[in-house]
Protein backbone atom coordinates (compact mmCIF):
# COMPACT_ATOMS: atom_id res chain seq x y z
CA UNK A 1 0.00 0.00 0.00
CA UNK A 2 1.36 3.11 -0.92
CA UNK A 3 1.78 6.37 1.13
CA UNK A 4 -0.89 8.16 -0.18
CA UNK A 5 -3.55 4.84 -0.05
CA UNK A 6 -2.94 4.15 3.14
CA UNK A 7 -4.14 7.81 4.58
CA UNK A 8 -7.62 7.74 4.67
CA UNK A 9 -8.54 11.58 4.77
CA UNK A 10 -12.14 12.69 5.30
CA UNK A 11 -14.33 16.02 5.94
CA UNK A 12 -17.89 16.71 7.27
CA UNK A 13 -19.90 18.19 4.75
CA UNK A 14 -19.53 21.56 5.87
CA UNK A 15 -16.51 21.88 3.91
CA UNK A 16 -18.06 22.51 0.27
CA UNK A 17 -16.09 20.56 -2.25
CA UNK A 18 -17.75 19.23 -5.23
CA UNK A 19 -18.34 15.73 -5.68
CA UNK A 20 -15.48 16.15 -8.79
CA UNK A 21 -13.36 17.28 -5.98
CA UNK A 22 -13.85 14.82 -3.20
CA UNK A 23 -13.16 12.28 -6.43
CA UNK A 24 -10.37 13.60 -7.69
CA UNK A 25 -8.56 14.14 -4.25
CA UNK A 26 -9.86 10.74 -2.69
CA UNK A 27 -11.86 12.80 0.07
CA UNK A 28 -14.87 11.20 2.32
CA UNK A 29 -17.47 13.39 3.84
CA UNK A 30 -19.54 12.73 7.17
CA UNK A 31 -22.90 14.18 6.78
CA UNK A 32 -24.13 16.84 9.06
CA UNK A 33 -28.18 16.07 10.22
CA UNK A 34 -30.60 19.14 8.95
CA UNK A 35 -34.00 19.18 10.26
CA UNK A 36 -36.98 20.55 8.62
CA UNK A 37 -40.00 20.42 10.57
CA UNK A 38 -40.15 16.55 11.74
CA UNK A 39 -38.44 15.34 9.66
CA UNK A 40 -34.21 14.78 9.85
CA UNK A 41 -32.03 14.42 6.65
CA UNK A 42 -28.22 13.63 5.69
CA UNK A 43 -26.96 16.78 4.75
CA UNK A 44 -26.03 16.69 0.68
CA UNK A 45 -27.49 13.26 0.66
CA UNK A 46 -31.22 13.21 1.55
CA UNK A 47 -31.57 16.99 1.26
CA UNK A 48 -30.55 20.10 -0.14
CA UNK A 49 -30.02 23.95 0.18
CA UNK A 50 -33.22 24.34 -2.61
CA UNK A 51 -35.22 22.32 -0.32
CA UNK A 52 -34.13 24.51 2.64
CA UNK A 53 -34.98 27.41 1.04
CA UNK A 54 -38.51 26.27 0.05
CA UNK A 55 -39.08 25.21 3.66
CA UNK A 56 -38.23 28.25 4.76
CA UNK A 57 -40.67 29.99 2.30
CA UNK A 58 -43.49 28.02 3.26
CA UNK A 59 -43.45 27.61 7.23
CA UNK A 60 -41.10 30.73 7.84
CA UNK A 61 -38.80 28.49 9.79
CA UNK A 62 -35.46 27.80 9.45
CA UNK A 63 -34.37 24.85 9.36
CA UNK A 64 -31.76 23.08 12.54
CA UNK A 65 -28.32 21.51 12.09
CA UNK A 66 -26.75 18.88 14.07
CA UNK A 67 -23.07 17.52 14.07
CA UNK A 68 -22.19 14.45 12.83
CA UNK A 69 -22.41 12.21 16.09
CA UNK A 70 -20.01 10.33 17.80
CA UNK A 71 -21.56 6.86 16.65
CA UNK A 72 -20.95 7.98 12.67
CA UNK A 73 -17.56 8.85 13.31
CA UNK A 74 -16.55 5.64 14.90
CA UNK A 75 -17.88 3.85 12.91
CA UNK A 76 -15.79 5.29 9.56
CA UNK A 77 -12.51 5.60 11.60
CA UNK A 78 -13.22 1.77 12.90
CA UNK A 79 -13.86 0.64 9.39
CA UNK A 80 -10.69 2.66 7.91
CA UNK A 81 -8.19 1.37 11.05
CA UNK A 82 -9.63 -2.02 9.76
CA UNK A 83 -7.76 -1.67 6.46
CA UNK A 84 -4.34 -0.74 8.05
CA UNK A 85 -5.52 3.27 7.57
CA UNK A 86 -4.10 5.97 9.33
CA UNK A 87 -7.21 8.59 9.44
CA UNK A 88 -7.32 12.66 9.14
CA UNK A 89 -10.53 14.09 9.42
CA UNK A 90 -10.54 18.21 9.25
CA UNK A 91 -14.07 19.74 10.85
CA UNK A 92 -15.43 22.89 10.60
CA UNK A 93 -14.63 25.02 13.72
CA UNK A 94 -15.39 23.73 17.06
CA UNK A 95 -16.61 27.64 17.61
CA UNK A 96 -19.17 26.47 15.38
CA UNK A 97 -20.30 23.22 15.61
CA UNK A 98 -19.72 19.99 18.35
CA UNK A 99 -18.90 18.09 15.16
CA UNK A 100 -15.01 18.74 16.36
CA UNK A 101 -15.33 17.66 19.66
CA UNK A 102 -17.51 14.57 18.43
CA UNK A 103 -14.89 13.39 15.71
CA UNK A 104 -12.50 13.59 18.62
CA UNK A 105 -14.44 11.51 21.18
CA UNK A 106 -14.56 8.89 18.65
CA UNK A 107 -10.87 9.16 17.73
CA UNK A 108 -9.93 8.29 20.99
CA UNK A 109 -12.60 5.01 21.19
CA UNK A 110 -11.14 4.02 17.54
CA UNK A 111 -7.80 3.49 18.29
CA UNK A 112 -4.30 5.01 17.23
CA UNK A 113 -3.53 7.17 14.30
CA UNK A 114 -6.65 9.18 14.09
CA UNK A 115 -6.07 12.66 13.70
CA UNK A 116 -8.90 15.10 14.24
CA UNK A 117 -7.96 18.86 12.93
CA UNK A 118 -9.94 21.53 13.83
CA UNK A 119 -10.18 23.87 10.77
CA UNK A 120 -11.12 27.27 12.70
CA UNK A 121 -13.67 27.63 9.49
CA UNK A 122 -16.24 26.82 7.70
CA UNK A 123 -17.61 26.10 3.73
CA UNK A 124 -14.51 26.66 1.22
CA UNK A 125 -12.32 27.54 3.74
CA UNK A 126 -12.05 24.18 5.25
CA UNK A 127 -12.06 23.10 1.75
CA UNK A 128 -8.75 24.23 1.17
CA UNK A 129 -7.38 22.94 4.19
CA UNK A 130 -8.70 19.03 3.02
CA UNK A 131 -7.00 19.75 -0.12
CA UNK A 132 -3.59 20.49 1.16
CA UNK A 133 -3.76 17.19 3.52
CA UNK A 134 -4.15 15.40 0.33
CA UNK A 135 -1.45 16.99 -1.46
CA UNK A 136 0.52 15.85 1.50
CA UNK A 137 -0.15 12.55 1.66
CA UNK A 138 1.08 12.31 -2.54
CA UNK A 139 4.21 14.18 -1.30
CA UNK A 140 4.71 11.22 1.17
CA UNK A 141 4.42 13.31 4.44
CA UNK A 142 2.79 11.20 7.07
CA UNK A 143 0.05 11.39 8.70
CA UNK A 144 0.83 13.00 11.87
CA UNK A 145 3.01 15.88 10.21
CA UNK A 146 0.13 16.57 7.75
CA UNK A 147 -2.45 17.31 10.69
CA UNK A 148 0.37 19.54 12.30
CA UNK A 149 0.73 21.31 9.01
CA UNK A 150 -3.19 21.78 8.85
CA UNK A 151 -3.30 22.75 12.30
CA UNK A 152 -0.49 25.59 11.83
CA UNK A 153 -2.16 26.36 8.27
CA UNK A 154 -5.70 27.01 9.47
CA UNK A 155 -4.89 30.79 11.15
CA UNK A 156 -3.83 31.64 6.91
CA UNK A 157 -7.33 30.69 5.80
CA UNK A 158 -9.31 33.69 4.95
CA UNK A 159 -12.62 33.04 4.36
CA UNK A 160 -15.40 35.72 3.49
CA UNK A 161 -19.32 35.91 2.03
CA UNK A 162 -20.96 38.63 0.90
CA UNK A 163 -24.90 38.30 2.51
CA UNK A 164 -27.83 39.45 -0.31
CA UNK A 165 -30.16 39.45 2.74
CA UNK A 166 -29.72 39.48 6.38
CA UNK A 167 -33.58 37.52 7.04
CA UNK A 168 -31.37 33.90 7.54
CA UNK A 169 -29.06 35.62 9.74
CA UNK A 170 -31.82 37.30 11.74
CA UNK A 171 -33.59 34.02 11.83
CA UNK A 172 -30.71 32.32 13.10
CA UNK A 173 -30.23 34.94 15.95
CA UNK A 174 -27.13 36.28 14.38
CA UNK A 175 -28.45 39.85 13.84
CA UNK A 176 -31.43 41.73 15.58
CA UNK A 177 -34.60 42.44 13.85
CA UNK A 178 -33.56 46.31 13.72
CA UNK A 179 -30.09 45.68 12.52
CA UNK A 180 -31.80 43.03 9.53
CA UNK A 181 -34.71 45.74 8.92
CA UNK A 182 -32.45 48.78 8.37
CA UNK A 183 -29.84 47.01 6.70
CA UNK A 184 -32.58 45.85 4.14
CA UNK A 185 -34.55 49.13 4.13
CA UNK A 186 -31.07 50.93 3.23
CA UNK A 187 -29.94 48.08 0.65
CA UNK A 188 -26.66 46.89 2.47
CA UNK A 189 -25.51 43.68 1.82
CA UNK A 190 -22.83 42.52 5.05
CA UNK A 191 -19.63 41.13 4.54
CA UNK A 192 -19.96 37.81 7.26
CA UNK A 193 -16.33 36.93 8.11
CA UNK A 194 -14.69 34.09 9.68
CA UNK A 195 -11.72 35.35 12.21
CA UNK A 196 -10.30 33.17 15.10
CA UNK A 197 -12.76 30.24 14.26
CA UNK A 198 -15.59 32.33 14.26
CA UNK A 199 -18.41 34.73 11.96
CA UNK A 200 -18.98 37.89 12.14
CA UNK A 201 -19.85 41.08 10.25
CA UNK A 202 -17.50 43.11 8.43
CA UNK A 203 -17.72 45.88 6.10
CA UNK A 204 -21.36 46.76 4.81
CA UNK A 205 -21.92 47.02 1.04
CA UNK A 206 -24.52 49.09 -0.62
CA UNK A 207 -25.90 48.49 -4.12
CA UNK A 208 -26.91 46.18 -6.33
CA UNK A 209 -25.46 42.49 -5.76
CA UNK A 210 -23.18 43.04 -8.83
CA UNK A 211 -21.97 46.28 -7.14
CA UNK A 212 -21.33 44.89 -4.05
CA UNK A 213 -19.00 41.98 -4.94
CA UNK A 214 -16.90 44.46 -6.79
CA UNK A 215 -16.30 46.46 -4.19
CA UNK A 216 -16.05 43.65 -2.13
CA UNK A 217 -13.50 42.05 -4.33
CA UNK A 218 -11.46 44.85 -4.56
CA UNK A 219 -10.92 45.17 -0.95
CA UNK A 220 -9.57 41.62 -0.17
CA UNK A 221 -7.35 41.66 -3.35
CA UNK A 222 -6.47 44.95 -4.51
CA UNK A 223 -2.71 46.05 -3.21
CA UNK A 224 -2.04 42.87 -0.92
CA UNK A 225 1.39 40.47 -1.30
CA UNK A 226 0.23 38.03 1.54
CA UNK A 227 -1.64 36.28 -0.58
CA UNK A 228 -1.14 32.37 -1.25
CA UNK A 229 -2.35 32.64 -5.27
CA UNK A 230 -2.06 29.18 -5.91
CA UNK A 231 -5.86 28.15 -5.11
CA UNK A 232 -8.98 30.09 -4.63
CA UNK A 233 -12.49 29.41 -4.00
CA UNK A 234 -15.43 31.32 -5.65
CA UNK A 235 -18.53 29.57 -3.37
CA UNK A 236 -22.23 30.60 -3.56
CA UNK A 237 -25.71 29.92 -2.46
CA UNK A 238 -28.52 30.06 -5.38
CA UNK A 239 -26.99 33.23 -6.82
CA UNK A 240 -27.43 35.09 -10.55
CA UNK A 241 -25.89 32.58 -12.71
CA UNK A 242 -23.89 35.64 -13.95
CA UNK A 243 -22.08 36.66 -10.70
CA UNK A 244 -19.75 33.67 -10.52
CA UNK A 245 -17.86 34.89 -13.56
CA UNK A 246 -17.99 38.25 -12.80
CA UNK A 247 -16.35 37.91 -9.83
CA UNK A 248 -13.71 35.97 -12.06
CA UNK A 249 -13.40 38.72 -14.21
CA UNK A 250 -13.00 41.50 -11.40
CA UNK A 251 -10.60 39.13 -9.49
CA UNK A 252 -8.53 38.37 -12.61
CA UNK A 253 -7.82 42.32 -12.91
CA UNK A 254 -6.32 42.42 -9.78
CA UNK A 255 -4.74 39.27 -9.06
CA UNK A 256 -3.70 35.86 -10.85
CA UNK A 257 -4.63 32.96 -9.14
CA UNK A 258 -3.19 29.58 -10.65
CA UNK A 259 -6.52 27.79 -9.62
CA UNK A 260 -10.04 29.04 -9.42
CA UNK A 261 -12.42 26.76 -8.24
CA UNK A 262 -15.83 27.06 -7.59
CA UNK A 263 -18.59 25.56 -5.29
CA UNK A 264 -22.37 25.28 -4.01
CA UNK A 265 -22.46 26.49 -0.54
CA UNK A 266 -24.17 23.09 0.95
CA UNK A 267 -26.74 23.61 3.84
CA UNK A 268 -25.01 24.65 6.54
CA UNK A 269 -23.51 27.58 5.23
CA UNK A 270 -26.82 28.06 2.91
CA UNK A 271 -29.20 27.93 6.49
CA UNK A 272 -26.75 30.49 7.87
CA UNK A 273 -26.79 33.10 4.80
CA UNK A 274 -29.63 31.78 3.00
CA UNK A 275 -29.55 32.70 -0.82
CA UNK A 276 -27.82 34.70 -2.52
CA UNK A 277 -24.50 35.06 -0.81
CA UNK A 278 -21.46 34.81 -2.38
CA UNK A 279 -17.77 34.72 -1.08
CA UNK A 280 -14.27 33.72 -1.86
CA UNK A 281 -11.77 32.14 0.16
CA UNK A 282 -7.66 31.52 0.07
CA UNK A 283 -4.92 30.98 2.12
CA UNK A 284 -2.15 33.93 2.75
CA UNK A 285 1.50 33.00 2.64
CA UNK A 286 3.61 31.56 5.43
């Protein structure tokens, strides 16, 4: 078994890669639980953000997440140490969900050479973080020096959305109904950021969506030389078909990137935002 075969490497499904993606790069997800109403589903597998949205326009609800629990995690790391595996799993930030702390409860039950990483992020941004471990592993690296290089890469993720409408957030308690009603009275579209493993708002944009995400591209890019350009996410929620290359286009003015990628936003980060929202996240340099 070689190197890279004999790392099993895995994600919850927080971390937005395409199913190309997770084939191409030999990635497992462990679905997150979203509940509409009574009725649970596998996040990305029994459900979806369009059927999120449309529950939300119908009973006004929005819909309730739950981590992967500990019972689905042992049960993949117990079937991987089974094959002679060494495991890394990366979660989204233990600021934001117990899926960390679960995945690491069930590391310890499993056995040896199960390495939980705590990305500090979310969407994309744990994405990129997944990626690198597998670039790792076909460099030969090990697996316990790969989740200490993803631990001591996760502060360089910088991960962003631009918000079309503040109603998820406000739903979600993550904004107060005067905040959400003069935001959307005045046309402002938030910039939700993820700093020290957590969201929160940054600068305001006012406009049309087009608008915004120029301006909004210009101020993470323009006149900046910390910037890891070798990979870069473009992720979105149930956006203009348009925007997407847009924000190519605007980004490609300003800064080459050697890979664009882009992705659906999957429920988690589409309950949170709801539609339209649209961010990009990359790594800075060492």
């Amino acid at each position: 078994m070689s190197n890279e075969q004999s790392i099993f490497i895995s994600a919850d499904s927080t971390c937005d890669l395409s199913f190309a993606l997770l084939e191409a790069f030999d990635i497992s997800t462990m679905p997150l639980y979203i509940t509409m109403g009574e009725n649970t589903f596998r996040d990305g597998i029994d459900t979806s953000p369009e059927a999120m949205f449309d529950f939300v326009a119908r009973t006004g609800e929005l819909p309730k997440t739950a981590a992967v629990s500990v019972a689905d995690y042992l049960f993949a790391f117990r079937a991987q140490h089974a094959k002679g595996r060494d495991v890394i799993h990366v979660d989204i930030s233990a600021d934001m969900s117990a899926c960390y702390q679960s995945a690491c409860i069930a590391a310890k039950e499993a056995g040896d050479n199960v390495y939980v990483v705590d990305s500090r992020n979310l969407s994309t941004g744990t994405g990129l973080l997944v990626l690198m471990a597998r670039e790792l592993a076909r460099q030969g690296m090990e697996a316990k020096r790969i989740a200490e290089a993803l631990r001591k890469a996760a502060p360089r993720v910088e991960t962003s959305f631009v918000v079309d409408t503040l109603t998820y957030l406000h739903k979600g308690g993550r904004c107060s109904a005067v905040a959400a009603l003069g935001a959307n009275l005045l046309s402002l579209k938030p910039c939700i950021e993820v700093k020290d493993g957590r969201m929160g708002v940054g600068k305001k944009y006012k406009g049309t969506m087009k608008r915004c995400l120029h301006d909004y591209i210009e101020d993470r890019l323009r006149d900046r030389d910390d910037i890891d350009t070798r990979r870069v996410f473009i992720t979105y929620s149930k956006i203009d078909p348009a925007l997407p290359a847009y924000v190519r286009e605007v980004m490609d003015a300003i800064l080459h990137f050697d890979e664009i990628l882009y992705a659906d936003a999957g429920c988690t980060i589409s309950g949170h935002c709801g539609p339209g929202t649209l961010g990009i996240m990359f790594m800075r340099k060492e």
